[in-house]
PDB file of N, CA and C in Angstrom:
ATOM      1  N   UNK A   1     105.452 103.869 125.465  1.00  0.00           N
ATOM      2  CA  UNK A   1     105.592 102.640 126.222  1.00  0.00           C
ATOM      3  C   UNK A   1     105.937 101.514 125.266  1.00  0.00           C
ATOM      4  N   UNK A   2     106.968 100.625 125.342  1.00  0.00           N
ATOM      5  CA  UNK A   2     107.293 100.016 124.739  1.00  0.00           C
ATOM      6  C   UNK A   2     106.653  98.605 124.772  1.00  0.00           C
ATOM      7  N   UNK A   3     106.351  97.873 123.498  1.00  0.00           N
ATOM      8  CA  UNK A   3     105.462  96.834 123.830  1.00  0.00           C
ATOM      9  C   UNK A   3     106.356  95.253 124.423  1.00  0.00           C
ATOM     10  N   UNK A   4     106.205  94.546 125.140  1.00  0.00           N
ATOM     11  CA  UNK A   4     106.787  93.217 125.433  1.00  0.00           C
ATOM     12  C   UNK A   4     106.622  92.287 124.282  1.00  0.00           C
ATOM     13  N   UNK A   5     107.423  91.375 124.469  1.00  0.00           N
ATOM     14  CA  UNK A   5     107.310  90.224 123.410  1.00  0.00           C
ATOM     15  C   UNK A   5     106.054  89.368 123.611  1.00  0.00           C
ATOM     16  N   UNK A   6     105.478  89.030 124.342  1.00  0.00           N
ATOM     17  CA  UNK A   6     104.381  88.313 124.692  1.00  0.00           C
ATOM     18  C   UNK A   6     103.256  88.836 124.471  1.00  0.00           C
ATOM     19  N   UNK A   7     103.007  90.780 124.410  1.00  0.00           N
ATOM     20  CA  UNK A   7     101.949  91.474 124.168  1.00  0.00           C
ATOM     21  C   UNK A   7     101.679  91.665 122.324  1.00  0.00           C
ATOM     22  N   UNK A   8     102.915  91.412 121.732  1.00  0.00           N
ATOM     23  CA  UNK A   8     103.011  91.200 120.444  1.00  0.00           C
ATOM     24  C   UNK A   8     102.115  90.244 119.652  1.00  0.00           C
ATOM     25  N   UNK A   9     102.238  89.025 120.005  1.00  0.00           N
ATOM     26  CA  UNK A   9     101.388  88.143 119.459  1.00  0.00           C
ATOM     27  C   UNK A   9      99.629  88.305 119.959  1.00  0.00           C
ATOM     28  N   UNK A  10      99.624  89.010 120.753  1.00  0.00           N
ATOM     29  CA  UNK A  10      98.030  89.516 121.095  1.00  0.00           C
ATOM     30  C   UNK A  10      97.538  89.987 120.148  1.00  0.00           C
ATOM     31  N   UNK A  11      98.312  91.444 120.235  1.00  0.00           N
ATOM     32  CA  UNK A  11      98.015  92.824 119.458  1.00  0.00           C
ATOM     33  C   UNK A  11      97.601  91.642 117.446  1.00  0.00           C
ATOM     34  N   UNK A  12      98.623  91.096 117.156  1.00  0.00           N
ATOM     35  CA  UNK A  12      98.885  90.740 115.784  1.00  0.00           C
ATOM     36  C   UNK A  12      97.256  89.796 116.025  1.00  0.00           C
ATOM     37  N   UNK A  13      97.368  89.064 116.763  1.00  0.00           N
ATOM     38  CA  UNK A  13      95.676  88.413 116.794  1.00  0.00           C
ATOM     39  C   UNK A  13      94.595  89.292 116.743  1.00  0.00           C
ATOM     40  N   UNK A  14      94.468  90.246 117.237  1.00  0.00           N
ATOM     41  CA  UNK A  14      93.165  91.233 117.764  1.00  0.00           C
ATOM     42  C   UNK A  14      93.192  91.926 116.417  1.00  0.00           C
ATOM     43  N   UNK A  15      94.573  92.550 115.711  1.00  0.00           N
ATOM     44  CA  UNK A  15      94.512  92.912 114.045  1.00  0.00           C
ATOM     45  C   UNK A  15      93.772  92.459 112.895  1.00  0.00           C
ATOM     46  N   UNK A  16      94.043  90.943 113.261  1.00  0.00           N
ATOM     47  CA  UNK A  16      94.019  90.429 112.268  1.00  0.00           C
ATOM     48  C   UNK A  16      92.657  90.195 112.426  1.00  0.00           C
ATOM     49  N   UNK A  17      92.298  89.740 113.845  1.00  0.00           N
ATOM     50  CA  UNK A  17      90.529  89.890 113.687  1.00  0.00           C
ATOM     51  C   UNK A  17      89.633  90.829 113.197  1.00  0.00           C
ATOM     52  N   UNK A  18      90.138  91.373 113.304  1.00  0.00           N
ATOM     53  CA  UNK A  18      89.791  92.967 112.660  1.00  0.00           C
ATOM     54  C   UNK A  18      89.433  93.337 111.504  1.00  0.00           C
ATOM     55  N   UNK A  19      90.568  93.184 110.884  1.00  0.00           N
ATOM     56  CA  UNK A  19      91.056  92.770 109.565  1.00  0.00           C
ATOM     57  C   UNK A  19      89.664  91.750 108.302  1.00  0.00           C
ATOM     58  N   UNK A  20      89.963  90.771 109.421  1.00  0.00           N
ATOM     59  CA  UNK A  20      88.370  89.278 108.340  1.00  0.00           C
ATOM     60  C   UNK A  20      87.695  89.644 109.218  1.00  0.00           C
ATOM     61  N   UNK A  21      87.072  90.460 110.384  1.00  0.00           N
ATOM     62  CA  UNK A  21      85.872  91.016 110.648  1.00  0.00           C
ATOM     63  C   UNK A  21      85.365  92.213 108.865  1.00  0.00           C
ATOM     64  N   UNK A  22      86.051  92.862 109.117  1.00  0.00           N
ATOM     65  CA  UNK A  22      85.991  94.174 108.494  1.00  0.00           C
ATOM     66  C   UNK A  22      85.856  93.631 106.422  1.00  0.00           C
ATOM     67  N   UNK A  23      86.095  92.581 106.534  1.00  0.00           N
ATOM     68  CA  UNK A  23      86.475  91.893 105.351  1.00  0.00           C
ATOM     69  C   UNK A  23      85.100  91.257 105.348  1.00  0.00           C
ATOM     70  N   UNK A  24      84.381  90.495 106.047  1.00  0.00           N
ATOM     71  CA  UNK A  24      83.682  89.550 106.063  1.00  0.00           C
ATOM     72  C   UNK A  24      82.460  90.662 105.690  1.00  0.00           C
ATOM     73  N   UNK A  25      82.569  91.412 106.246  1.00  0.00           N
ATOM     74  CA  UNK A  25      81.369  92.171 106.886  1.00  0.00           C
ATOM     75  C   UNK A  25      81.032  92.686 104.909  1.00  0.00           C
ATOM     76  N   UNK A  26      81.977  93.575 104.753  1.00  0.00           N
ATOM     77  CA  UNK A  26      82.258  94.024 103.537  1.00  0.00           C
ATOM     78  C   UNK A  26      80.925  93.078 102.179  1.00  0.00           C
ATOM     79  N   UNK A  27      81.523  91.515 102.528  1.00  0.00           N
ATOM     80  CA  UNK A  27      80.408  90.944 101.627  1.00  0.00           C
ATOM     81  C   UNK A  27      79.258  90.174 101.501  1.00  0.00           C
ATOM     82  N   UNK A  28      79.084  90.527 102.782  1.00  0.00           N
ATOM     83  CA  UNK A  28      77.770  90.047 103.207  1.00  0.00           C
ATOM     84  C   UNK A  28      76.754  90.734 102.218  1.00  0.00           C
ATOM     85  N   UNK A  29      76.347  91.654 101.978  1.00  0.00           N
ATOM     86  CA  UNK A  29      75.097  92.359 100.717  1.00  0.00           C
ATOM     87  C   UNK A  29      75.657  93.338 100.362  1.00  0.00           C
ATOM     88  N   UNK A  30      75.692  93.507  99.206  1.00  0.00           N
ATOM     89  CA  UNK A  30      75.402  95.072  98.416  1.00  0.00           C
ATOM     90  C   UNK A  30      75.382  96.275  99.288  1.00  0.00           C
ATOM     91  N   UNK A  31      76.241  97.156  98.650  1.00  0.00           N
ATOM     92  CA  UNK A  31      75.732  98.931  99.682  1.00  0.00           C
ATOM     93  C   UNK A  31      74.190  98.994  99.671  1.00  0.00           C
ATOM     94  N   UNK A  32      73.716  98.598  98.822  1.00  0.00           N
ATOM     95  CA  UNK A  32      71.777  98.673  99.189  1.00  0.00           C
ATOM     96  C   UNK A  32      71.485  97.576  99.493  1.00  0.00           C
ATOM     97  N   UNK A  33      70.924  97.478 100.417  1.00  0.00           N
ATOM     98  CA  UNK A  33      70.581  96.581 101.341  1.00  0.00           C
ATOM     99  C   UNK A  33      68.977  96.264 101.182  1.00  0.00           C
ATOM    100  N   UNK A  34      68.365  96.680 100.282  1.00  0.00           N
ATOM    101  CA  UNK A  34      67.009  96.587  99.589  1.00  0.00           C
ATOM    102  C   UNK A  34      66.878  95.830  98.934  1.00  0.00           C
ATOM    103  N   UNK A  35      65.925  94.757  98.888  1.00  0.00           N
ATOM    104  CA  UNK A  35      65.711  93.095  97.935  1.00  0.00           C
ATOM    105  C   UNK A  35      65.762  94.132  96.652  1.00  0.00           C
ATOM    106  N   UNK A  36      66.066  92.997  96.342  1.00  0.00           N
ATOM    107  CA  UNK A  36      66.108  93.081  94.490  1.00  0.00           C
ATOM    108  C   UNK A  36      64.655  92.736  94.526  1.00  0.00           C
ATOM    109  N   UNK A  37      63.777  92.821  93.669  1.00  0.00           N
ATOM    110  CA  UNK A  37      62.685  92.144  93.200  1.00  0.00           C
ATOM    111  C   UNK A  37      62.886  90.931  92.355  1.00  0.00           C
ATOM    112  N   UNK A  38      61.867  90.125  92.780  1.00  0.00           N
ATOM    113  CA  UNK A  38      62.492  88.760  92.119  1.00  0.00           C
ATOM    114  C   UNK A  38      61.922  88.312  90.419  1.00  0.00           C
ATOM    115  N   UNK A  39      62.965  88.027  89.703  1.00  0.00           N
ATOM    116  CA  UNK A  39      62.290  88.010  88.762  1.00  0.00           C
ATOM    117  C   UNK A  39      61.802  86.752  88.324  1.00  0.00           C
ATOM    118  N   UNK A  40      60.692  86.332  87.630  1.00  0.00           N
ATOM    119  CA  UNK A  40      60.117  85.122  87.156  1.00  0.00           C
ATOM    120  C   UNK A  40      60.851  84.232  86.391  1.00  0.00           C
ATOM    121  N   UNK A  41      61.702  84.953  85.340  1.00  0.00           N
ATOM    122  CA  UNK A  41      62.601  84.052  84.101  1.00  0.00           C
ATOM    123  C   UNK A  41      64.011  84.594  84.011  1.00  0.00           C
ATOM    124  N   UNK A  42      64.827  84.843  84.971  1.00  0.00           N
ATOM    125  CA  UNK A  42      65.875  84.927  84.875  1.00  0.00           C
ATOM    126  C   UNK A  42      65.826  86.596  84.158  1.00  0.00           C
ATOM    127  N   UNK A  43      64.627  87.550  84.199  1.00  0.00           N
ATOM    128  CA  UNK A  43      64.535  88.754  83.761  1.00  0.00           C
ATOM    129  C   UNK A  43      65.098  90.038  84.085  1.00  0.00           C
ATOM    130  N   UNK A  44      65.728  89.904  85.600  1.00  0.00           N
ATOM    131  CA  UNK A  44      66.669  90.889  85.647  1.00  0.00           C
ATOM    132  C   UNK A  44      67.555  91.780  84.795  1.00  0.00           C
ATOM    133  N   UNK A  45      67.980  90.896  84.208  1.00  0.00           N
ATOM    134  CA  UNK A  45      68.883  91.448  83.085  1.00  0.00           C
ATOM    135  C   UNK A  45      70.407  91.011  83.267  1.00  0.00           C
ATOM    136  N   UNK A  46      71.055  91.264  82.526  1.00  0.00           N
ATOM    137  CA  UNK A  46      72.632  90.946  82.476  1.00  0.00           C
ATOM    138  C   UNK A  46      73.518  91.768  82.619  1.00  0.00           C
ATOM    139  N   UNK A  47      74.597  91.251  82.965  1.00  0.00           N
ATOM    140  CA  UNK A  47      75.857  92.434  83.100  1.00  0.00           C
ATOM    141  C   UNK A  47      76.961  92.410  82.137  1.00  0.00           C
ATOM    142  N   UNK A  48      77.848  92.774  81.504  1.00  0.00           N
ATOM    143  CA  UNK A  48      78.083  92.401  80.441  1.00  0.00           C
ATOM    144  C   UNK A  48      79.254  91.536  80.433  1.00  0.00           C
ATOM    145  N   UNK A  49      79.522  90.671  81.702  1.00  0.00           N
ATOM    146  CA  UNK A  49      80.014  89.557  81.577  1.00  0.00           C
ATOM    147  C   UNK A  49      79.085  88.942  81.123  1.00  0.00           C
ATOM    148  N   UNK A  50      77.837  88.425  81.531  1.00  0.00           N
ATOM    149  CA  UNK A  50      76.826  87.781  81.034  1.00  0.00           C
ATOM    150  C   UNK A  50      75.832  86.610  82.081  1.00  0.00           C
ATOM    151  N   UNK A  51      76.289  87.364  83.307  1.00  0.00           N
ATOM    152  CA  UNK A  51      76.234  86.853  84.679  1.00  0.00           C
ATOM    153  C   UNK A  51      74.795  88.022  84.824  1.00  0.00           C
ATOM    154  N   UNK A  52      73.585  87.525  86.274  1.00  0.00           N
ATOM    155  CA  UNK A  52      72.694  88.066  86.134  1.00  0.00           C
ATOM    156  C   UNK A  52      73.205  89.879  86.897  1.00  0.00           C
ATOM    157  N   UNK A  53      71.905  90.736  87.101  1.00  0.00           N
ATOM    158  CA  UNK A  53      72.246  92.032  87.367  1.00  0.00           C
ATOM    159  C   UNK A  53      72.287  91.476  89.331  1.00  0.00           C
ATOM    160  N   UNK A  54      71.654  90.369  89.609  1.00  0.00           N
ATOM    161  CA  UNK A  54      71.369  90.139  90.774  1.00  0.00           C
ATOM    162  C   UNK A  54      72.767  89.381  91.291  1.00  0.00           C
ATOM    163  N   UNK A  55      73.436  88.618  90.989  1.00  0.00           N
ATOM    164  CA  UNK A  55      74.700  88.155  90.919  1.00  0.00           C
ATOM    165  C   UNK A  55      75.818  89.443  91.207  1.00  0.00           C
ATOM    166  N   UNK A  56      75.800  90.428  89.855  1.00  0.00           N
ATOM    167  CA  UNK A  56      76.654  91.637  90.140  1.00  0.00           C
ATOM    168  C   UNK A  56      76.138  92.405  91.441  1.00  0.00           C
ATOM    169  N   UNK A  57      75.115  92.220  92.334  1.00  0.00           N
ATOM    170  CA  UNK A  57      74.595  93.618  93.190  1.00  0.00           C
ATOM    171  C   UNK A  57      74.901  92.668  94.313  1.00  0.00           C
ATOM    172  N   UNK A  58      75.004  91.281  94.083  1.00  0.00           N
ATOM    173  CA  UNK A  58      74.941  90.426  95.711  1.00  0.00           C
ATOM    174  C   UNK A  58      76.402  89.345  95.830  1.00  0.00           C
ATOM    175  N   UNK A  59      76.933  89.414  94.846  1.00  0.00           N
ATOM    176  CA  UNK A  59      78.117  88.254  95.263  1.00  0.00           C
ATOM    177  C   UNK A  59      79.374  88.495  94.193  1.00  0.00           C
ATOM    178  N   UNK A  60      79.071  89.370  93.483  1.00  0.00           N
ATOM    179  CA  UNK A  60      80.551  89.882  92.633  1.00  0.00           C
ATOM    180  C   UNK A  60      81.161  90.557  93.632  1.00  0.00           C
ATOM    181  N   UNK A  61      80.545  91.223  94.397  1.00  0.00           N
ATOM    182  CA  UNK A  61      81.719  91.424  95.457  1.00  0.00           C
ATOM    183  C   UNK A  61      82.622  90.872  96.245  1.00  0.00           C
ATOM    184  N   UNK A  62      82.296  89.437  96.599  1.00  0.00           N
ATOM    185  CA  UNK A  62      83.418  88.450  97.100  1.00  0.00           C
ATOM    186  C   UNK A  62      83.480  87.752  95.652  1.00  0.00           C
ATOM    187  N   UNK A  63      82.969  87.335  95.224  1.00  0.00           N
ATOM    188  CA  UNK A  63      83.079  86.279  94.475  1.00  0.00           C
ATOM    189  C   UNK A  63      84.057  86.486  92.700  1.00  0.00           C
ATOM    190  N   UNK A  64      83.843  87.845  92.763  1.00  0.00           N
ATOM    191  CA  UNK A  64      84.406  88.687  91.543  1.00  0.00           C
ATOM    192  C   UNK A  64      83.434  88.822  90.286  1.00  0.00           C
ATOM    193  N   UNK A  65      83.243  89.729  89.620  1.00  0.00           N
ATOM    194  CA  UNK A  65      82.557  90.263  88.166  1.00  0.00           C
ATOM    195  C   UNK A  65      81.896  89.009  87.514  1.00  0.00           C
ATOM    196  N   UNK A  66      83.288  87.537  87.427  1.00  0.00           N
ATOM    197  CA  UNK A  66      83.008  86.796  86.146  1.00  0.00           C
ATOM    198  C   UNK A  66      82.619  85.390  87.202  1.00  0.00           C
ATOM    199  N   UNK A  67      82.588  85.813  88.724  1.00  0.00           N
ATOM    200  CA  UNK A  67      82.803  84.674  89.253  1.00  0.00           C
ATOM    201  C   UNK A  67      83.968  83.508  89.376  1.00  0.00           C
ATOM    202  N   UNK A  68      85.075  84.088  88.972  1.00  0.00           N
ATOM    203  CA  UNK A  68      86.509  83.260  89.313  1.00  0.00           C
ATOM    204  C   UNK A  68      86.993  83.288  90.751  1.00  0.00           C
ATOM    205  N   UNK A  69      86.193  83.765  91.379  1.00  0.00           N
ATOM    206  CA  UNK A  69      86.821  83.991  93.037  1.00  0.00           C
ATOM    207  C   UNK A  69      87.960  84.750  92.986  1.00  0.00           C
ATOM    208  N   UNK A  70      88.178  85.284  94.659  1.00  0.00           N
ATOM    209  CA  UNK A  70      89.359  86.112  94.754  1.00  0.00           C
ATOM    210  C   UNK A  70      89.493  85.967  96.571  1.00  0.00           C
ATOM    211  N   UNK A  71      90.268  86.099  96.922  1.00  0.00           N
ATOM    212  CA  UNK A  71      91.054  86.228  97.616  1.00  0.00           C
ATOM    213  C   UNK A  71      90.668  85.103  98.760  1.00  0.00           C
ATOM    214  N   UNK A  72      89.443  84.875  99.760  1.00  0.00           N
ATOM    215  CA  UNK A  72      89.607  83.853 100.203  1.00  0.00           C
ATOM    216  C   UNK A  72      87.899  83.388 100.161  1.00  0.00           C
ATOM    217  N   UNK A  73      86.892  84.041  98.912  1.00  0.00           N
ATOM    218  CA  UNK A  73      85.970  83.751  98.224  1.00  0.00           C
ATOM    219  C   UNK A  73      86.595  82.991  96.943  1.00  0.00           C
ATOM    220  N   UNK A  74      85.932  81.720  97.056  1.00  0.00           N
ATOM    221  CA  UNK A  74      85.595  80.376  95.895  1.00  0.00           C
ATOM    222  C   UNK A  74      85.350  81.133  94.173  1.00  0.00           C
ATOM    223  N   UNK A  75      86.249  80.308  93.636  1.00  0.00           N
ATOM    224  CA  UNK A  75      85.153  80.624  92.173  1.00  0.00           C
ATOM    225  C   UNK A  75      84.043  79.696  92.269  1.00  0.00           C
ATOM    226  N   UNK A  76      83.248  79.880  91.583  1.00  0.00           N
ATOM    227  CA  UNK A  76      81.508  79.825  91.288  1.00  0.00           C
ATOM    228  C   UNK A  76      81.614  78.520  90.032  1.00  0.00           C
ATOM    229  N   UNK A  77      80.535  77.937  90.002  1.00  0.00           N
ATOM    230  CA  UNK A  77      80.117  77.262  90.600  1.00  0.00           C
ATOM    231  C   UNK A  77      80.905  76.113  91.608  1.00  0.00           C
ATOM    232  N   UNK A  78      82.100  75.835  91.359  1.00  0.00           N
ATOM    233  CA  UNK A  78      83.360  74.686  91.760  1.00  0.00           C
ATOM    234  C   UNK A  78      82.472  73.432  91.156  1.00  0.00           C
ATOM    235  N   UNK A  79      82.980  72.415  91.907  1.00  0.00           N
ATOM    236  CA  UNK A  79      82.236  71.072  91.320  1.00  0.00           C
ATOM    237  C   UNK A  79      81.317  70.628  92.201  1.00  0.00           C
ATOM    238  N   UNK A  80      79.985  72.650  92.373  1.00  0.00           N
ATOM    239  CA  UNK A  80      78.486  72.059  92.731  1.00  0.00           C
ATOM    240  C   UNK A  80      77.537  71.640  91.798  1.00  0.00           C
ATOM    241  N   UNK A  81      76.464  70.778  92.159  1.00  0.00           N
ATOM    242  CA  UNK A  81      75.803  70.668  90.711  1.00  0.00           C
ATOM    243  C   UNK A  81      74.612  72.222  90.622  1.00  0.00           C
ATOM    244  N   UNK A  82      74.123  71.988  90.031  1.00  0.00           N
ATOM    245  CA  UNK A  82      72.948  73.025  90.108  1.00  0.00           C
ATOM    246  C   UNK A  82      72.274  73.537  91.119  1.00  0.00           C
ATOM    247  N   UNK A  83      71.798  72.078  91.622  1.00  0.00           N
ATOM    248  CA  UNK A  83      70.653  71.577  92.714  1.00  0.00           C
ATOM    249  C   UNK A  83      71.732  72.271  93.944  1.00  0.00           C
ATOM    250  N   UNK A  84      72.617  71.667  94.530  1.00  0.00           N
ATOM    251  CA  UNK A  84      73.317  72.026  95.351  1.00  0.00           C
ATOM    252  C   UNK A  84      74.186  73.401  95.246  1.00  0.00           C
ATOM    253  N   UNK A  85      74.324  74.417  94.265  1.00  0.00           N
ATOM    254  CA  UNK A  85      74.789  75.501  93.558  1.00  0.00           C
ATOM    255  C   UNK A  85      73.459  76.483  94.253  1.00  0.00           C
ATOM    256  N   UNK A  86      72.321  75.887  93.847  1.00  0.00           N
ATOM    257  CA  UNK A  86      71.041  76.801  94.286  1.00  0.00           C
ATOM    258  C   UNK A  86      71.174  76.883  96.020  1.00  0.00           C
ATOM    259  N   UNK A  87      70.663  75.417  96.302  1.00  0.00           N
ATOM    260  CA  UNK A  87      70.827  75.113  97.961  1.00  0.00           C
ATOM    261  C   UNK A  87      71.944  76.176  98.512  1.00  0.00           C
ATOM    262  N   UNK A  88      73.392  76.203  97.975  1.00  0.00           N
ATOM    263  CA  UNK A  88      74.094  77.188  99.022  1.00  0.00           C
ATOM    264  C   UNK A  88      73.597  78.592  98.771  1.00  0.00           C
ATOM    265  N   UNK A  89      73.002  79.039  97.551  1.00  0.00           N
ATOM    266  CA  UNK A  89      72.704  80.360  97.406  1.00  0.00           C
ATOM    267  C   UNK A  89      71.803  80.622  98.694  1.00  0.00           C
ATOM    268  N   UNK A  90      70.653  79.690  98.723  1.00  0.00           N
ATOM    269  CA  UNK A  90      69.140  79.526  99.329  1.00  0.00           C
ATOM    270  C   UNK A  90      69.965  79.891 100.765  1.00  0.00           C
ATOM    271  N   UNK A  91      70.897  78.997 101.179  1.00  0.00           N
ATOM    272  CA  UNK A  91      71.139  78.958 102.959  1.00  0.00           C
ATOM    273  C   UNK A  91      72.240  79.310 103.043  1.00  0.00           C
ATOM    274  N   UNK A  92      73.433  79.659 102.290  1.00  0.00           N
ATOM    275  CA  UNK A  92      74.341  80.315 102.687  1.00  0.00           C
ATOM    276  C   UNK A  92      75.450  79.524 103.212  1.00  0.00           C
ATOM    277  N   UNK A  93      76.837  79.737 103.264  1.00  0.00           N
ATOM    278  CA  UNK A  93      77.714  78.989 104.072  1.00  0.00           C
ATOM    279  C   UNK A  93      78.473  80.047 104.606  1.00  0.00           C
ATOM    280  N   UNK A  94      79.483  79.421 105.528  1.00  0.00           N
ATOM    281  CA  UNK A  94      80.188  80.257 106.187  1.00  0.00           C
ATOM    282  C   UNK A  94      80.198  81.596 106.147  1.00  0.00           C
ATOM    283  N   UNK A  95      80.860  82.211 105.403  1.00  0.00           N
ATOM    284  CA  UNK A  95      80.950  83.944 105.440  1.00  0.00           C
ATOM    285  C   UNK A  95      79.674  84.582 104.920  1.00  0.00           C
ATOM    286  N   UNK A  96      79.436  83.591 103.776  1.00  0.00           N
ATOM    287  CA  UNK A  96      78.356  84.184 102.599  1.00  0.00           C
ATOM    288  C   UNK A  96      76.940  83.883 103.725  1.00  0.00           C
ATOM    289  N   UNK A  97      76.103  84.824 103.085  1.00  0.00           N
ATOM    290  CA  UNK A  97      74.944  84.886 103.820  1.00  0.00           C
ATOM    291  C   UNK A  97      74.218  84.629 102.819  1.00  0.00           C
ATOM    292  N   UNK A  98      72.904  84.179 103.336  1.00  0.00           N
ATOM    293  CA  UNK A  98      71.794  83.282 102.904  1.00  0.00           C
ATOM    294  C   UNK A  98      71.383  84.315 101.463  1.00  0.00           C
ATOM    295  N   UNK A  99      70.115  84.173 100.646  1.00  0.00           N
ATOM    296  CA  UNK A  99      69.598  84.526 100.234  1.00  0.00           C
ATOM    297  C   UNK A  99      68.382  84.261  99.182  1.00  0.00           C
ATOM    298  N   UNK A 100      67.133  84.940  99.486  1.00  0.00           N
ATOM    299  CA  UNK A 100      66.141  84.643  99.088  1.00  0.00           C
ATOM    300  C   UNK A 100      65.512  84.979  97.576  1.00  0.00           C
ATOM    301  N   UNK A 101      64.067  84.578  97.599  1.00  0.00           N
ATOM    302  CA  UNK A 101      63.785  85.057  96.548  1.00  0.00           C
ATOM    303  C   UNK A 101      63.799  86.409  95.789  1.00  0.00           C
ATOM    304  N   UNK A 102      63.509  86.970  96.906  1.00  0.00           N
ATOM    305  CA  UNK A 102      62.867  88.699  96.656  1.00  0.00           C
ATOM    306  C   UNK A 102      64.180  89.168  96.268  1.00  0.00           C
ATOM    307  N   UNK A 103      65.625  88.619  96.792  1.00  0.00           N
ATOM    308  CA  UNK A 103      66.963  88.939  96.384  1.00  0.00           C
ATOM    309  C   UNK A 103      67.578  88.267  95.280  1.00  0.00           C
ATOM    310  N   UNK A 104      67.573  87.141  94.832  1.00  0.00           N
ATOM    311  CA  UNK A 104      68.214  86.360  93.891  1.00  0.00           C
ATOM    312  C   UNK A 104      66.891  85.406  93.163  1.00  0.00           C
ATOM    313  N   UNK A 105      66.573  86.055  91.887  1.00  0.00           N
ATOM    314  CA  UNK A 105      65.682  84.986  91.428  1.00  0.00           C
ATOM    315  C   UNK A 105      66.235  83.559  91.342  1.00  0.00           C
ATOM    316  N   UNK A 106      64.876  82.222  91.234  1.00  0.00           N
ATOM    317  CA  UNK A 106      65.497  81.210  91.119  1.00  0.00           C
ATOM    318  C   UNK A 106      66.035  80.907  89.171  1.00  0.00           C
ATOM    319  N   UNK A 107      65.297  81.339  88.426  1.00  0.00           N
ATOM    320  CA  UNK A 107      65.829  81.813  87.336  1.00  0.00           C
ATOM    321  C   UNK A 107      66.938  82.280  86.678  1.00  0.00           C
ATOM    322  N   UNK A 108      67.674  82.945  87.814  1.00  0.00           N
ATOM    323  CA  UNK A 108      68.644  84.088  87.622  1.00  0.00           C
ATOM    324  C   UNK A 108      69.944  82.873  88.196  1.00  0.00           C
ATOM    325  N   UNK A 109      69.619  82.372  89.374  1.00  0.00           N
ATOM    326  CA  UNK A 109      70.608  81.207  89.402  1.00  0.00           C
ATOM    327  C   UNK A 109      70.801  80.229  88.903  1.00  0.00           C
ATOM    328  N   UNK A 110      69.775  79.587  88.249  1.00  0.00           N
ATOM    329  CA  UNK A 110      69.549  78.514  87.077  1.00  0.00           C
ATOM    330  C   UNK A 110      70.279  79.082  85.886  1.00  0.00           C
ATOM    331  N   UNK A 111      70.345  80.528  85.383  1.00  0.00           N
ATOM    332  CA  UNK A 111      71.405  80.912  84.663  1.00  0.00           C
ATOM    333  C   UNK A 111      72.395  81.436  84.913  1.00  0.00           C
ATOM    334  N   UNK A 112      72.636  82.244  85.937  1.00  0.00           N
ATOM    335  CA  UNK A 112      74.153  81.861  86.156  1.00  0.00           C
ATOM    336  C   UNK A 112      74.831  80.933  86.273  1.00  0.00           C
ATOM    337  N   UNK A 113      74.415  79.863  87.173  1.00  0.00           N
ATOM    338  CA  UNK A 113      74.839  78.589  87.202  1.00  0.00           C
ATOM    339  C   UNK A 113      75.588  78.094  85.537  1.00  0.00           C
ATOM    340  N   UNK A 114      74.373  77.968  84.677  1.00  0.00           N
ATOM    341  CA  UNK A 114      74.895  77.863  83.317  1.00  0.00           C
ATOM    342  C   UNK A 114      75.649  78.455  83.073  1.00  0.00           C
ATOM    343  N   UNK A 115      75.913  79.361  82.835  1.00  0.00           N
ATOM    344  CA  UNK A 115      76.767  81.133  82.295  1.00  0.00           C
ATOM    345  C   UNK A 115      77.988  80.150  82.751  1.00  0.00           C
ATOM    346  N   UNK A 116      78.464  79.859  84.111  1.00  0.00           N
ATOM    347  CA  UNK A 116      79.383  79.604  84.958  1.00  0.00           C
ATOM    348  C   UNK A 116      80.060  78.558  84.472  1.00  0.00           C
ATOM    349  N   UNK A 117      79.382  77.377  84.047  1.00  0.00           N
ATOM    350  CA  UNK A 117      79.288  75.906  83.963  1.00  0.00           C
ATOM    351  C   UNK A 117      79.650  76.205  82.093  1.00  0.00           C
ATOM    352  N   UNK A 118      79.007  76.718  81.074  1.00  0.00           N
ATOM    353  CA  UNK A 118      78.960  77.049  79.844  1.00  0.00           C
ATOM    354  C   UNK A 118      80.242  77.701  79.303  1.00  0.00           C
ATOM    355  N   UNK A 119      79.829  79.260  79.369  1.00  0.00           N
ATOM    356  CA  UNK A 119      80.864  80.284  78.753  1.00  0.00           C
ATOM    357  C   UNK A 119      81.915  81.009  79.579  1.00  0.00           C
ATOM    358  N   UNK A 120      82.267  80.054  80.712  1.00  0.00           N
ATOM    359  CA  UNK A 120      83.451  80.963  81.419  1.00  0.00           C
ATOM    360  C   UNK A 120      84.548  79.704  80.505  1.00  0.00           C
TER     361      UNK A 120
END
């Protein structure tokens, strides 16, 4: 059955939803979906960019390895300060989903943040 011109621009909408559904979904958390344990001093450990292990398991996936962003995820930090760098971690914006202690120490973002702000 051949498609009409008018059923065209549907189909290409309903795709494409599809598409940043299937995308979005992708970076919302880690394949384990199990808190990290939170660490007290930024103790997780590092990855050998130099970004925390909690960073690589929860937001290198949109955000990329070193945090330069990619595709229609931000590089890290942009021009947030700390305070407000933490705040979006804490509540999340648009695509990105929230996240807590038991998942992202506050330690661990106090140094990435740096890492970000420092040696990129």
């Amino acid at each position: 059955m051949a498609m009409t011109r008018r059923a065209r621009p549907a189909v290409v909408t309903v795709v494409t939803a599809m598409v940043m559904a299937s995308l979005t979904m992708g970076c919302s958390s880690s394949s384990d979906d199990s808190p990290t344990p939170a660490a007290s001093s930024g103790s997780s450990g590092q990855t050998s960019s130099g970004l925390s292990l909690a960073f690589a398991s929860k937001c290198a996936r949109c955000h990329g390895t070193t945090a330069t962003g990619q595709g229609i995820y931000p590089s890290l930090p942009g021009n947030l300060t700390a305070a407000a760098f933490a705040a979006t971690v804490r509540s999340g914006r648009k695509e990105m989903p929230s996240f807590d202690t038991t998942q992202i120490s506050d330690a661990d973002i106090a140094a990435d943040y740096d890492w970000m702000k420092t040696k990129r």
